[in-house]
C-alpha atoms as a PDB file:
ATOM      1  CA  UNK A   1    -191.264  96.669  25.845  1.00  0.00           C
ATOM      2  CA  UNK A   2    -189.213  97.679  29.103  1.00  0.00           C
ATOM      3  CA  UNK A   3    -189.776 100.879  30.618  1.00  0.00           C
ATOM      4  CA  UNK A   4    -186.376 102.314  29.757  1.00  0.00           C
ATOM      5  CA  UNK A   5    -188.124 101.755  26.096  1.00  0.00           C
ATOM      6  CA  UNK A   6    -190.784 104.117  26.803  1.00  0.00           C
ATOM      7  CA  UNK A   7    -188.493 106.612  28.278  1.00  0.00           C
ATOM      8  CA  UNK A   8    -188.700 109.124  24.947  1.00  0.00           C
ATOM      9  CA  UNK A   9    -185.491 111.246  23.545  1.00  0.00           C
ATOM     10  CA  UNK A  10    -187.253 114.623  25.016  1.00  0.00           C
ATOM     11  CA  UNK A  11    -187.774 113.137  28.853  1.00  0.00           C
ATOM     12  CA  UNK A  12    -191.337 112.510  28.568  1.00  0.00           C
ATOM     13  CA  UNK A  13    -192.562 108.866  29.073  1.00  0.00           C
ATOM     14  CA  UNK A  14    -195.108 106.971  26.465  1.00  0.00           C
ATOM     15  CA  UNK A  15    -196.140 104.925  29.356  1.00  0.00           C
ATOM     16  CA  UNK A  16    -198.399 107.247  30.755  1.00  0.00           C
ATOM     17  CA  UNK A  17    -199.253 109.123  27.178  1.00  0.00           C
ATOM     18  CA  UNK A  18    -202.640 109.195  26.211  1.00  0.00           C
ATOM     19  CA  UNK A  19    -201.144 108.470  22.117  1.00  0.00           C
ATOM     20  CA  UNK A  20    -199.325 105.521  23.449  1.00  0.00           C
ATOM     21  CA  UNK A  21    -202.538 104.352  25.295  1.00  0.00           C
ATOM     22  CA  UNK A  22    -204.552 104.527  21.785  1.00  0.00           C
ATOM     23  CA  UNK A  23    -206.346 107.448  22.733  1.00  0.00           C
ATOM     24  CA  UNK A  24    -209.158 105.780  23.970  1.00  0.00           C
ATOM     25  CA  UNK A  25    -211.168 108.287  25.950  1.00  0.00           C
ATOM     26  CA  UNK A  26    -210.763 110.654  22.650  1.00  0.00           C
ATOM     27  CA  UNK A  27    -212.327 107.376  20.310  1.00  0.00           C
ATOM     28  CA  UNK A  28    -215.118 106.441  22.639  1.00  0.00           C
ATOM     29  CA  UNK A  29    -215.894 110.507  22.741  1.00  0.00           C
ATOM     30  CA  UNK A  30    -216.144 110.922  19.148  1.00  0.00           C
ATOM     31  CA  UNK A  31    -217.876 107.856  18.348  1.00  0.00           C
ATOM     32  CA  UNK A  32    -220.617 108.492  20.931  1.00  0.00           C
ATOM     33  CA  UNK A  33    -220.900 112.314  19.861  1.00  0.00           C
ATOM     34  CA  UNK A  34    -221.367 110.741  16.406  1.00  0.00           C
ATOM     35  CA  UNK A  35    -223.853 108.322  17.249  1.00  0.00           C
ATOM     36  CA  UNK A  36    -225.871 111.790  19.503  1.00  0.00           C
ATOM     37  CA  UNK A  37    -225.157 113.443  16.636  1.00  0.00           C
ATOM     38  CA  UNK A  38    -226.987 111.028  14.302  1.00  0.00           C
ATOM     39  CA  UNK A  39    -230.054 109.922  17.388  1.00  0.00           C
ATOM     40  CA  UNK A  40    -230.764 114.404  17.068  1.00  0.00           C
ATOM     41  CA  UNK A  41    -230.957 114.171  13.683  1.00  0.00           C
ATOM     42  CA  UNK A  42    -228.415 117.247  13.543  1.00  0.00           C
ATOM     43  CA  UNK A  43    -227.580 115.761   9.952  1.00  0.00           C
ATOM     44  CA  UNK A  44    -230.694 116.771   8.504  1.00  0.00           C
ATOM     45  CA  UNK A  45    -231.112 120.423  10.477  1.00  0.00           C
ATOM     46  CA  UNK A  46    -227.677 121.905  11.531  1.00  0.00           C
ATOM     47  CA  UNK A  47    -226.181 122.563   7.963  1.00  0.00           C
ATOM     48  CA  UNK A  48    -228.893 124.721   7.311  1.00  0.00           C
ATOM     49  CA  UNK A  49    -229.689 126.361  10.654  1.00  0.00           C
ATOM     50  CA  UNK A  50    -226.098 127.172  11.664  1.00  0.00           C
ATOM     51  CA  UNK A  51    -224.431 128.949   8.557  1.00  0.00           C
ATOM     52  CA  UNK A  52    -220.867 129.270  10.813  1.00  0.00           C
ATOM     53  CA  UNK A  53    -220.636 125.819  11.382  1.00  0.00           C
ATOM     54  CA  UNK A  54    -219.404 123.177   8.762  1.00  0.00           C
ATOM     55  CA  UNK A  55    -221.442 120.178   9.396  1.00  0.00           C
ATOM     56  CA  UNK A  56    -219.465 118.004   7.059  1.00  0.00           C
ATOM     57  CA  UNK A  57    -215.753 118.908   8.406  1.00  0.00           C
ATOM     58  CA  UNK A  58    -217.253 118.532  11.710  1.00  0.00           C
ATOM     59  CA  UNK A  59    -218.242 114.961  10.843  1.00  0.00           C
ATOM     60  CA  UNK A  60    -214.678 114.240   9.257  1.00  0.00           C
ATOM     61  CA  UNK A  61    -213.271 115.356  12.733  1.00  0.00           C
ATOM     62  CA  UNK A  62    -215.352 112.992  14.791  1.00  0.00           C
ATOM     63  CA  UNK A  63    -214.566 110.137  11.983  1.00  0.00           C
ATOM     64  CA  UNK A  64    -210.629 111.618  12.599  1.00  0.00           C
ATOM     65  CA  UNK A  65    -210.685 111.184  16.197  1.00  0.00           C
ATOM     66  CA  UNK A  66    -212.688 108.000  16.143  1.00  0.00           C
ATOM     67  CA  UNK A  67    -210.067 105.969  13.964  1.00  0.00           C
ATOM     68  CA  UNK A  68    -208.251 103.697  15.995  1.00  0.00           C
ATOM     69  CA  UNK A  69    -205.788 103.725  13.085  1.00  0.00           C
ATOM     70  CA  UNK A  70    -205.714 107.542  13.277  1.00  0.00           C
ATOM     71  CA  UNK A  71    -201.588 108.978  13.301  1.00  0.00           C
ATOM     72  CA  UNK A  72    -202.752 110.550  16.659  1.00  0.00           C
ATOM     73  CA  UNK A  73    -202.067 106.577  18.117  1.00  0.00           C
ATOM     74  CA  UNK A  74    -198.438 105.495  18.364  1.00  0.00           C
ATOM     75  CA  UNK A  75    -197.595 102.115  18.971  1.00  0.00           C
ATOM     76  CA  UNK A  76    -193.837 102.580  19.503  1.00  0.00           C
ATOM     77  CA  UNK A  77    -192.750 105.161  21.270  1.00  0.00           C
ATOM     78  CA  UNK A  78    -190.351 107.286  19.172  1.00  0.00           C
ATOM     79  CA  UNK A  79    -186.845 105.344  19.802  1.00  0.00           C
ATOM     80  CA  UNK A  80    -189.053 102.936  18.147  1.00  0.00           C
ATOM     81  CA  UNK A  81    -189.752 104.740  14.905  1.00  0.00           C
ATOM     82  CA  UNK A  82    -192.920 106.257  15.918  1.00  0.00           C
ATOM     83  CA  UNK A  83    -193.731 109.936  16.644  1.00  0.00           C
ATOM     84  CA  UNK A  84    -192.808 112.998  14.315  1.00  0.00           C
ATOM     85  CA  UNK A  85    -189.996 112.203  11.926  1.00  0.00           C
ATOM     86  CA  UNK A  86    -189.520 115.839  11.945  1.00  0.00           C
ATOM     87  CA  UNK A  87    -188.626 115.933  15.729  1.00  0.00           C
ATOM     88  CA  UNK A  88    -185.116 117.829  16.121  1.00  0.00           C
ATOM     89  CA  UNK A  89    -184.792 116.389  19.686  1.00  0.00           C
ATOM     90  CA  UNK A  90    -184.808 113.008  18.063  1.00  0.00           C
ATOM     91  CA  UNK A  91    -182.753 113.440  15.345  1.00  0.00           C
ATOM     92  CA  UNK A  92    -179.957 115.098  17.442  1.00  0.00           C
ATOM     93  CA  UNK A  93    -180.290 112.405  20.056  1.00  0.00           C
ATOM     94  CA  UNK A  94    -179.350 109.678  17.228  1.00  0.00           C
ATOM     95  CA  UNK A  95    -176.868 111.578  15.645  1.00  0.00           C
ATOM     96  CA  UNK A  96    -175.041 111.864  18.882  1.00  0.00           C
ATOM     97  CA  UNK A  97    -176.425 108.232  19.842  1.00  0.00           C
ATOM     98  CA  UNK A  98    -177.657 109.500  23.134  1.00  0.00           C
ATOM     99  CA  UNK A  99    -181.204 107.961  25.182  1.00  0.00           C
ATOM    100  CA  UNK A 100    -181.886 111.375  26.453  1.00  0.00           C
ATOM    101  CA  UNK A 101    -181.335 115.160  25.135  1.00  0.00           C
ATOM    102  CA  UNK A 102    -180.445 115.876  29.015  1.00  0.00           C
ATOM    103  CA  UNK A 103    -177.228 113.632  28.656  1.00  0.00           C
ATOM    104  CA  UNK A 104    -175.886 115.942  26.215  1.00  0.00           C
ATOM    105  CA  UNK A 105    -172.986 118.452  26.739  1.00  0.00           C
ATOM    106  CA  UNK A 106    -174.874 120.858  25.570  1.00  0.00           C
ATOM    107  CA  UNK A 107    -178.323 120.918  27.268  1.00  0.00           C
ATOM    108  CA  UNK A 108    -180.363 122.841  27.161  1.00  0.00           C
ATOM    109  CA  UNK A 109    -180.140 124.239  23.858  1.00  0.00           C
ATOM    110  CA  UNK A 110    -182.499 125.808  21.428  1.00  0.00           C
ATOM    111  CA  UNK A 111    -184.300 122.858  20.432  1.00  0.00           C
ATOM    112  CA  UNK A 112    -185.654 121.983  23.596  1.00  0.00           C
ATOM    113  CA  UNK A 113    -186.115 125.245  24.870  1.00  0.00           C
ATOM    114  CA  UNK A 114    -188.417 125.686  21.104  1.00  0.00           C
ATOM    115  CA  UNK A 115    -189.636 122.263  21.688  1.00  0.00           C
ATOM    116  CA  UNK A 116    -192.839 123.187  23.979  1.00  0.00           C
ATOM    117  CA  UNK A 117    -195.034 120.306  22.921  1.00  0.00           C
ATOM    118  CA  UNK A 118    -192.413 117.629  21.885  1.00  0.00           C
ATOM    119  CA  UNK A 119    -195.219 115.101  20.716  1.00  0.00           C
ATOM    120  CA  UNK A 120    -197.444 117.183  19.290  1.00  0.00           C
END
């Protein structure tokens, strides 16, 4: 993949993007706050002792963000068919068949100026 491939619709770059990357820091945080987690024995106390806090949704979070198959992980970049299929910048950009929203006539229009996180 060329850089010009990693160049996304919106003007960010996947190159440096932490989804792109695999998330790694976020994996190797979850799984070792699951495996402290599991050495303090939180498991058998914190469900009980901490009425606020949902032990088992906590533990589906960590498994979330340890998953290297997780959707938070792209492996294409968006021109590649990765990222939201939902994205207006996208779709606009194909249906005009432009690389980049700023080549357009009309830029900037609403949905960049609504489109604060465009990968999120």
């Amino acid at each position: 993949m060329n850089s010009k491939d990693l160049m996304t619709y919106c003007g960010g770059y996947c190159g440096v993007c932490a989804r792109f990357l695999g998330f790694t820091a976020f994996r190797e945080a979850a799984l070792l706050l699951d495996e402290l987690a599991d050495a303090h024995g939180f498991q058998h106390w914190m469900p009980k002792a901490v009425k606020e806090f949902d032990y088992a949704e906590f533990r589906k979070g960590l498994a979330f963000f340890g998953d290297p198959e997780s959707w938070l992980v792209c492996r294409k970049c968006c021109k590649g068919g990765d990222g939201r299929p939902d994205c207006e910048i996208r779709n606009c950009c194909q249906e005009r068949e432009l690389d980049i929203c700023f080549d357009c006539g009309e830029f900037p229009c609403g949905k960049v100026k609504e489109s604060s996180l465009p990968h999120s």
